[in-house]
PDB file of N, CA and C in Angstrom:
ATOM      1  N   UNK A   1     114.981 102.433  89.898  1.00  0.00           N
ATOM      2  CA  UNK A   1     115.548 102.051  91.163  1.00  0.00           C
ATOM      3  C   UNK A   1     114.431 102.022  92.208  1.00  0.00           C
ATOM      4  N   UNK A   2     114.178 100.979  92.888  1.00  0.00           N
ATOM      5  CA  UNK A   2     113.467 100.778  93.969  1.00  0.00           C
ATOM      6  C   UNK A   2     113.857 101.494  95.184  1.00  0.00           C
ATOM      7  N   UNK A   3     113.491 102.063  95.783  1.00  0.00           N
ATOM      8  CA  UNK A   3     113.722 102.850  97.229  1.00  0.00           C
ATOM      9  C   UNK A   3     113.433 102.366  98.482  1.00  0.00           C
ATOM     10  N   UNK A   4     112.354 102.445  98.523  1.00  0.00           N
ATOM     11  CA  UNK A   4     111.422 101.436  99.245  1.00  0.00           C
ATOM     12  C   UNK A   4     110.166 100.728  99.387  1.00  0.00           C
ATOM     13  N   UNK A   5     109.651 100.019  99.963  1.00  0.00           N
ATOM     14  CA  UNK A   5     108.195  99.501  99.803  1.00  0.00           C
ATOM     15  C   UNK A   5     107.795  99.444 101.192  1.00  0.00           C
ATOM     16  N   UNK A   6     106.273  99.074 101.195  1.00  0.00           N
ATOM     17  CA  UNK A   6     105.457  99.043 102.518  1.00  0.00           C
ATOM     18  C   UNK A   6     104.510  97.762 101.955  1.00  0.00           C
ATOM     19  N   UNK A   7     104.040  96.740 103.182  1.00  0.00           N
ATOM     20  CA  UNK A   7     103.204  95.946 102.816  1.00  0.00           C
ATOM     21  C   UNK A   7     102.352  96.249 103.620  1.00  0.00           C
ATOM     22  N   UNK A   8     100.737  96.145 103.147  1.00  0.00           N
ATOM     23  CA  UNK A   8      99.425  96.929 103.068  1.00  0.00           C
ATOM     24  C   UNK A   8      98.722  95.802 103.266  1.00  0.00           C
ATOM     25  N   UNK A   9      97.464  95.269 104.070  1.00  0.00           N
ATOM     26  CA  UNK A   9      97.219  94.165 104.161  1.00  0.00           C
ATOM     27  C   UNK A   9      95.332  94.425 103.391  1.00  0.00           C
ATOM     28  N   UNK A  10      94.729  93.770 103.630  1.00  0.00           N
ATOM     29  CA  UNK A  10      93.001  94.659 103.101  1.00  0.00           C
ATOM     30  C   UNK A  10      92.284  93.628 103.657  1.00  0.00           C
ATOM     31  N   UNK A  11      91.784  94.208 104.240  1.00  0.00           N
ATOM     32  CA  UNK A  11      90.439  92.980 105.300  1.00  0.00           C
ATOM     33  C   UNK A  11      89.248  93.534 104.603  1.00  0.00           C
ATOM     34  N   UNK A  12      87.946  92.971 104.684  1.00  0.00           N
ATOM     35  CA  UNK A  12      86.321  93.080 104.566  1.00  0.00           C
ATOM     36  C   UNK A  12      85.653  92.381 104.899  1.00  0.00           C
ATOM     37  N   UNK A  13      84.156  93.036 105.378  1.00  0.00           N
ATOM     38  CA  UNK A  13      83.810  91.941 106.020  1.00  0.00           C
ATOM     39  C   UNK A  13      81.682  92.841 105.261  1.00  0.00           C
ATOM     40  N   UNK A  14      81.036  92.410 106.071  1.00  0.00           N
ATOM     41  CA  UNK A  14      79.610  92.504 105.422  1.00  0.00           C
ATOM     42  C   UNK A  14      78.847  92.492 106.759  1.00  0.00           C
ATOM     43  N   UNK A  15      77.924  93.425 106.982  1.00  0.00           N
ATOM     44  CA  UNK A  15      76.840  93.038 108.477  1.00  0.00           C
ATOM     45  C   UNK A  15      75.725  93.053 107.744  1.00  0.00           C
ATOM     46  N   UNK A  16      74.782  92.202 107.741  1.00  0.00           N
ATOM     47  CA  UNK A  16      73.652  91.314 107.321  1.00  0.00           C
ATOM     48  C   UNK A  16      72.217  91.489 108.294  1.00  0.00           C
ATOM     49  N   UNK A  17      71.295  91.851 108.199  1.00  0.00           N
ATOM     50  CA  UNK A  17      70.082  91.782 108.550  1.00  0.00           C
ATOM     51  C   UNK A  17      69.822  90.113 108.615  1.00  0.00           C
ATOM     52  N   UNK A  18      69.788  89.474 108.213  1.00  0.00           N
ATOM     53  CA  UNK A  18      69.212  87.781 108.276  1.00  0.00           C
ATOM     54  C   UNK A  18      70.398  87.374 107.133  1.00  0.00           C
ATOM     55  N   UNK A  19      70.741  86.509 107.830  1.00  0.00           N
ATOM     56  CA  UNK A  19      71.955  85.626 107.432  1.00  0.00           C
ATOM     57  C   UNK A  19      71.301  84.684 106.204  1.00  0.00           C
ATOM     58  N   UNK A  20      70.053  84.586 106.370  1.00  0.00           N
ATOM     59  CA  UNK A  20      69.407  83.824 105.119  1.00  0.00           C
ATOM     60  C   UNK A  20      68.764  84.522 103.924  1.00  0.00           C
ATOM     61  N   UNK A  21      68.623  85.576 104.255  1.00  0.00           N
ATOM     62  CA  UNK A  21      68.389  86.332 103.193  1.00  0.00           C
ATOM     63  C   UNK A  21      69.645  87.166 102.909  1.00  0.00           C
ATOM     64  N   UNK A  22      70.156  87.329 103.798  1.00  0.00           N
ATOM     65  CA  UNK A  22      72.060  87.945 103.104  1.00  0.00           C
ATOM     66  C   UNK A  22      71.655  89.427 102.904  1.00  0.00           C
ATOM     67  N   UNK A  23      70.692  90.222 103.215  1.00  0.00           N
ATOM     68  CA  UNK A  23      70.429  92.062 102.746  1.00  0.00           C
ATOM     69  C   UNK A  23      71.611  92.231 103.335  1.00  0.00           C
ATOM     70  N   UNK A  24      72.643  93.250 102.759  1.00  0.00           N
ATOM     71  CA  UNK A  24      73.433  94.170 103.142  1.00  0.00           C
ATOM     72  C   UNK A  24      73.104  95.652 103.611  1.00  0.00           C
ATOM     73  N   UNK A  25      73.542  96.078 105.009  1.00  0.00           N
ATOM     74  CA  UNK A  25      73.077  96.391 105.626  1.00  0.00           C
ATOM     75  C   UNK A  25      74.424  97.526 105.379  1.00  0.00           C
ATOM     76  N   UNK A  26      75.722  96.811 106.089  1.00  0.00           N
ATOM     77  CA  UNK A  26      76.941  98.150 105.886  1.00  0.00           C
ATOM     78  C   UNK A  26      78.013  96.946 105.684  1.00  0.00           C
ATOM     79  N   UNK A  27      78.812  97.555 104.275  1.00  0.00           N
ATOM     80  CA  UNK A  27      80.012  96.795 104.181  1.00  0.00           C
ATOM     81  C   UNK A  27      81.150  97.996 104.814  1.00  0.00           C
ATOM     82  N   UNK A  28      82.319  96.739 105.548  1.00  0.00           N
ATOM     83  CA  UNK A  28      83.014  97.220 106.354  1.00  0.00           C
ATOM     84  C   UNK A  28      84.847  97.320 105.523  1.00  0.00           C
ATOM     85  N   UNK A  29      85.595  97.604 105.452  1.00  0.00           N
ATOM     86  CA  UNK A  29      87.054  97.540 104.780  1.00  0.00           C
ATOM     87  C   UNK A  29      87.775  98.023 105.767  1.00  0.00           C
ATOM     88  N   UNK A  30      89.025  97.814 105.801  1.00  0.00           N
ATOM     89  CA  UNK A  30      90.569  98.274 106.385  1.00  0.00           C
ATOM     90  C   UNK A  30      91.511  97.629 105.669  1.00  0.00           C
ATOM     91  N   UNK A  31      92.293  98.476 106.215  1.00  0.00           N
ATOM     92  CA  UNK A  31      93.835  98.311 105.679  1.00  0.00           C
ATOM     93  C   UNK A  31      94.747  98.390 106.501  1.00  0.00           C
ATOM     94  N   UNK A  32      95.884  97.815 107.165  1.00  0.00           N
ATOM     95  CA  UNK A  32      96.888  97.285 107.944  1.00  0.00           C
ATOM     96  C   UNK A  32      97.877  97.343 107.480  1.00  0.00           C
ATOM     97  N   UNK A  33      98.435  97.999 108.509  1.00  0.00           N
ATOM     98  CA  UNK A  33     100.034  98.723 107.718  1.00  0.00           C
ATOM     99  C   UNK A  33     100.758  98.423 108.988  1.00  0.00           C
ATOM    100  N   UNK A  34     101.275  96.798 108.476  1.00  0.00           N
ATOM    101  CA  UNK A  34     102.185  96.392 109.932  1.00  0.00           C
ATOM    102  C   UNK A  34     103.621  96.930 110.679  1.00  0.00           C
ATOM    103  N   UNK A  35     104.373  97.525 109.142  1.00  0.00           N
ATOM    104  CA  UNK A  35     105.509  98.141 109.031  1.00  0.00           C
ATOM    105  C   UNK A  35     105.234  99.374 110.119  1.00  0.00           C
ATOM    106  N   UNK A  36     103.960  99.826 110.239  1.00  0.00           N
ATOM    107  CA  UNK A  36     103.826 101.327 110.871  1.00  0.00           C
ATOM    108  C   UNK A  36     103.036 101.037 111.948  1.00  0.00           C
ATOM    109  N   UNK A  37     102.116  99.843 112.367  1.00  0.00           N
ATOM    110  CA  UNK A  37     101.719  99.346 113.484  1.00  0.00           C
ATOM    111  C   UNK A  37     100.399 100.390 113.412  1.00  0.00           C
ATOM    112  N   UNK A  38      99.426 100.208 112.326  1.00  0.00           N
ATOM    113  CA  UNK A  38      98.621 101.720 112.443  1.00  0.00           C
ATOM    114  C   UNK A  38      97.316 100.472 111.454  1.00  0.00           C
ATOM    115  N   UNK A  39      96.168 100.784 111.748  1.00  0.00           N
ATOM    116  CA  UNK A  39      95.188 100.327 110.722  1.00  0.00           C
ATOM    117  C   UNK A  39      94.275 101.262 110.516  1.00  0.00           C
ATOM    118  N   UNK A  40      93.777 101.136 109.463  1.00  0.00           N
ATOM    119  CA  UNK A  40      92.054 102.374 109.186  1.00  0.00           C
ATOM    120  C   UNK A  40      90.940 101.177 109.071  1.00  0.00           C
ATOM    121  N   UNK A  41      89.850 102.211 109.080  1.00  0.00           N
ATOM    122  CA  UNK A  41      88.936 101.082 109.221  1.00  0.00           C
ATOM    123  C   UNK A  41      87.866 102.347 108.369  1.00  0.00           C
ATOM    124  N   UNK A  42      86.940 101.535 107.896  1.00  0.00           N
ATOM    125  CA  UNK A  42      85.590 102.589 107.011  1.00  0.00           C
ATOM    126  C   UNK A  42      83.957 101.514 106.800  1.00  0.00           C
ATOM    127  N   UNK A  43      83.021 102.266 107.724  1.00  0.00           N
ATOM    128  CA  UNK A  43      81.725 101.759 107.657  1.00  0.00           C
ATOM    129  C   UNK A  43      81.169 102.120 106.743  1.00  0.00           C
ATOM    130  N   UNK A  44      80.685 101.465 105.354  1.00  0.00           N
ATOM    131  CA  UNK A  44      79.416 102.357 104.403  1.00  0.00           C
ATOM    132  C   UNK A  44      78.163 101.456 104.639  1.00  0.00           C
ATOM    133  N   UNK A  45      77.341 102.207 105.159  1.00  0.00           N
ATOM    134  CA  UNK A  45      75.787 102.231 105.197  1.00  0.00           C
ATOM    135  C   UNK A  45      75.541 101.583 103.532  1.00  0.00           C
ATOM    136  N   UNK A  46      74.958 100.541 103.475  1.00  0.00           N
ATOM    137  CA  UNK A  46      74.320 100.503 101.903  1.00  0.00           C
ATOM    138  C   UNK A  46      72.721 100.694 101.919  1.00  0.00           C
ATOM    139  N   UNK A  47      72.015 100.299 102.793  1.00  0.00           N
ATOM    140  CA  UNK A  47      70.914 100.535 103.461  1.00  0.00           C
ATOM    141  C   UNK A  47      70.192 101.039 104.779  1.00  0.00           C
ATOM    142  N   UNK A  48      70.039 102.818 104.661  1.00  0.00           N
ATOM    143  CA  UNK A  48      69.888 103.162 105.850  1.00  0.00           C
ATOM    144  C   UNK A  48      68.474 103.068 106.912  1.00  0.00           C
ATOM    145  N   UNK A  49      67.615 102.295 105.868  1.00  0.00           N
ATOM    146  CA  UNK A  49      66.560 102.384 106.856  1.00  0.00           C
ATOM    147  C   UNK A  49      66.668 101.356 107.373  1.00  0.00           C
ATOM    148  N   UNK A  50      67.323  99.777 106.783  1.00  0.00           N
ATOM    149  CA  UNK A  50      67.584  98.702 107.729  1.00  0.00           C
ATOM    150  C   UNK A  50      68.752  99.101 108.688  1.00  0.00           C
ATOM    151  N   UNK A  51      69.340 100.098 108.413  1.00  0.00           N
ATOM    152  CA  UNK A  51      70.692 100.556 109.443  1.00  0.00           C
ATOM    153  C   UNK A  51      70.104 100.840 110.943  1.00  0.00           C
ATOM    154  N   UNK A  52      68.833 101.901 110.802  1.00  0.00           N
ATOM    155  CA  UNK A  52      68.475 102.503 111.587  1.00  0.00           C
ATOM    156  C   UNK A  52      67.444 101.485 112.821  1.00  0.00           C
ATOM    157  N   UNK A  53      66.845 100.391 111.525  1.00  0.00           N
ATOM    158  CA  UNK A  53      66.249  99.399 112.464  1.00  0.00           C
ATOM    159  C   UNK A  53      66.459  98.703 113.081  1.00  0.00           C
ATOM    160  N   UNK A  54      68.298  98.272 112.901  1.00  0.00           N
ATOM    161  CA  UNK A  54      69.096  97.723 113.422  1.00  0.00           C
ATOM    162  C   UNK A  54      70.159  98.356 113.856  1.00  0.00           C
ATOM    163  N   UNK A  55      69.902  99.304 114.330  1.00  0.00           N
ATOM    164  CA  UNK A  55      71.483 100.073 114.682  1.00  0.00           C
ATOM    165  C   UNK A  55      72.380  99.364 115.259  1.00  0.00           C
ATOM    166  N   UNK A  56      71.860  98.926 116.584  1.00  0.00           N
ATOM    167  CA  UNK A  56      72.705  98.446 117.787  1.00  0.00           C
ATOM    168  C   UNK A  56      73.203  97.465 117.368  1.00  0.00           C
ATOM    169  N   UNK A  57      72.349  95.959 116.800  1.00  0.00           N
ATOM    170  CA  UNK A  57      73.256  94.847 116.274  1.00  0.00           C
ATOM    171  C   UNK A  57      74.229  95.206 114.835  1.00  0.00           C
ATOM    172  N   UNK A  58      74.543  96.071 114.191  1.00  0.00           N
ATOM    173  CA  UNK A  58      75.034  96.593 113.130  1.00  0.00           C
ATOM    174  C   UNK A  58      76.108  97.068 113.720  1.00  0.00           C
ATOM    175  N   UNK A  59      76.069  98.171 114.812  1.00  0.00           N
ATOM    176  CA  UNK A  59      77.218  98.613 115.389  1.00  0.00           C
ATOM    177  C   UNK A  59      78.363  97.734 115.836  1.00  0.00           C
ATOM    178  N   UNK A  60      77.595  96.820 116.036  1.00  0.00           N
ATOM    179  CA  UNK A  60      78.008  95.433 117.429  1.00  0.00           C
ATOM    180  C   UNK A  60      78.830  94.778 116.599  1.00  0.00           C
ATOM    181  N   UNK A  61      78.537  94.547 114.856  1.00  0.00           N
ATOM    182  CA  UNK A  61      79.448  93.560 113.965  1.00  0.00           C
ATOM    183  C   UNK A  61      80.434  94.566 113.535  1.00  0.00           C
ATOM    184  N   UNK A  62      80.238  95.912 113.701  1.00  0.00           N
ATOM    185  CA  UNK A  62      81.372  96.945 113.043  1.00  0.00           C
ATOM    186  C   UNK A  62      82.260  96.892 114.401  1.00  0.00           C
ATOM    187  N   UNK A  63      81.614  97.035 115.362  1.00  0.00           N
ATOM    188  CA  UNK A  63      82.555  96.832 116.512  1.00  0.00           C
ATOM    189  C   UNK A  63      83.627  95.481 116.738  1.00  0.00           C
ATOM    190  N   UNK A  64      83.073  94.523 116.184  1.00  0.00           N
ATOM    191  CA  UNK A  64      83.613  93.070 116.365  1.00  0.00           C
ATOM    192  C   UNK A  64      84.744  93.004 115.156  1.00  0.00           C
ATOM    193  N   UNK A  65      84.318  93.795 113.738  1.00  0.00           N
ATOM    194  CA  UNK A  65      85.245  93.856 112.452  1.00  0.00           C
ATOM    195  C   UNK A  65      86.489  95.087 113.082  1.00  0.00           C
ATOM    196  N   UNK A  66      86.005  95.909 113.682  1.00  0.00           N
ATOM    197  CA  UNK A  66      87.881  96.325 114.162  1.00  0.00           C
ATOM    198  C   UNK A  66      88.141  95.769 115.264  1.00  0.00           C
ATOM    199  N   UNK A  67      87.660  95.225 116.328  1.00  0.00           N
ATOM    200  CA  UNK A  67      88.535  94.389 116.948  1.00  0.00           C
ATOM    201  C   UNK A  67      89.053  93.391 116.197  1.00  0.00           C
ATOM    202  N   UNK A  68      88.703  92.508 115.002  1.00  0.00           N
ATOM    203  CA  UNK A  68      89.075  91.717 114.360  1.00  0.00           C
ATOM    204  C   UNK A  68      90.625  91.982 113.568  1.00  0.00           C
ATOM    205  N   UNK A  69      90.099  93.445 113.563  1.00  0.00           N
ATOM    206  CA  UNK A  69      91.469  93.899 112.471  1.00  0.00           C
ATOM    207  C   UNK A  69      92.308  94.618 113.845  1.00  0.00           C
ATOM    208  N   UNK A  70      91.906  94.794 114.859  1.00  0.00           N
ATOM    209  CA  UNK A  70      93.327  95.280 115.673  1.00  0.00           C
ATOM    210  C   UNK A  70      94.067  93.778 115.756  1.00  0.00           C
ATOM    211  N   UNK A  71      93.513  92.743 115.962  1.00  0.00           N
ATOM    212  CA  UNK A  71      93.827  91.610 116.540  1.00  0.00           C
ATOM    213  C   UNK A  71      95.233  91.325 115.395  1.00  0.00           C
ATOM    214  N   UNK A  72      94.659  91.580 114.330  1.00  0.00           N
ATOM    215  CA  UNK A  72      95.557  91.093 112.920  1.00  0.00           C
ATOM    216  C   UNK A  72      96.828  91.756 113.060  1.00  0.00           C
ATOM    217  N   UNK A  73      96.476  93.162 113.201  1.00  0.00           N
ATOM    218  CA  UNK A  73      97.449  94.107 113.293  1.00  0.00           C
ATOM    219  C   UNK A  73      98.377  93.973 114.216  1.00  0.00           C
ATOM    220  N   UNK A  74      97.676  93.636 115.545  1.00  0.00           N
ATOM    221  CA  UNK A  74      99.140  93.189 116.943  1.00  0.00           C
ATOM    222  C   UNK A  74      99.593  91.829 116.107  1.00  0.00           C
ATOM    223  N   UNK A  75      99.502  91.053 115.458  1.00  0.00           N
ATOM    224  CA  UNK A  75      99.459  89.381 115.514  1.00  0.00           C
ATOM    225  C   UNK A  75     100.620  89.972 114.060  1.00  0.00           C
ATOM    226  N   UNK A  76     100.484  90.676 112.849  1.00  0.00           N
ATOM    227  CA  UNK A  76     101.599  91.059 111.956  1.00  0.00           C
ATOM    228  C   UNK A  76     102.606  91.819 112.588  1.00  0.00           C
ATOM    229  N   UNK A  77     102.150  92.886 113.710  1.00  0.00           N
ATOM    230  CA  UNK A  77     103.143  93.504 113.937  1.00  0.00           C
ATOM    231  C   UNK A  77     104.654  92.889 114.912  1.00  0.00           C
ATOM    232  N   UNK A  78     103.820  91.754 115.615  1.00  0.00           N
ATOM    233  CA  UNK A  78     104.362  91.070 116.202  1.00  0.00           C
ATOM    234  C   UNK A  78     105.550  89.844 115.419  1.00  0.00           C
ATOM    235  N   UNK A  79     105.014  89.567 114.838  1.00  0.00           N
ATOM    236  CA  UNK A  79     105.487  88.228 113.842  1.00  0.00           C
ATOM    237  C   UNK A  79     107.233  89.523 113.152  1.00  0.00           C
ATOM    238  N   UNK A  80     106.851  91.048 112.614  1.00  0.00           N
ATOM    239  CA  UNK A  80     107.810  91.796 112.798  1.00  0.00           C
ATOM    240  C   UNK A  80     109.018  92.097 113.390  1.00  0.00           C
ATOM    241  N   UNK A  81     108.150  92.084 115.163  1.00  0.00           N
ATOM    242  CA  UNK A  81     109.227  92.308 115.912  1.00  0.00           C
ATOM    243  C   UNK A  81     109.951  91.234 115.882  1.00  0.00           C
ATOM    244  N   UNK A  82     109.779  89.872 115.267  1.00  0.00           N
ATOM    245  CA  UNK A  82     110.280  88.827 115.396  1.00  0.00           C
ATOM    246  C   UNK A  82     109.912  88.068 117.116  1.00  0.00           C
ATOM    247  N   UNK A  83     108.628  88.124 117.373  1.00  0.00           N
ATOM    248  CA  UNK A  83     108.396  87.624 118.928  1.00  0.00           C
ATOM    249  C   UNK A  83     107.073  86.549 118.749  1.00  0.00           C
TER     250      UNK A  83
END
């Protein structure tokens, strides 16, 4: 017997040192839980000495990947309220 369910959404995204060479710098993940109007979000460092050489523009794309995912989150939770 089924009880209940929750739908779970999964975003990712990648911040890059040079877009032409593609080094991964910190991959980013969340998960969106529109039913509960709540998201997580998780930075992993894959390389900390390019982290450190780049902090500020690194921060700046982790900063831009949860605004990205709040945006999702009002925009499902909304589509919810039926509005």
């Amino acid at each position: 017997m089924f009880a209940k369910g929750a739908k779970k959404i999964s975003m990712s995204g990648i911040s890059t040192v040079n877009i032409n060479t593609g080094i991964p710098v910190m991959y980013m993940t969340a998960t969106i839980s529109p039913s509960e109007n709540r998201f997580d979000t998780n930075g992993s460092v894959q390389n900390q000495e390019l982290y450190n050489l780049h902090y500020e523009e690194v921060e700046k794309d982790y900063s831009e990947f949860r605004k990205w995912v709040k945006e999702e989150r009002d925009r499902l939770s909304d589509e919810l309220k039926g509005e």
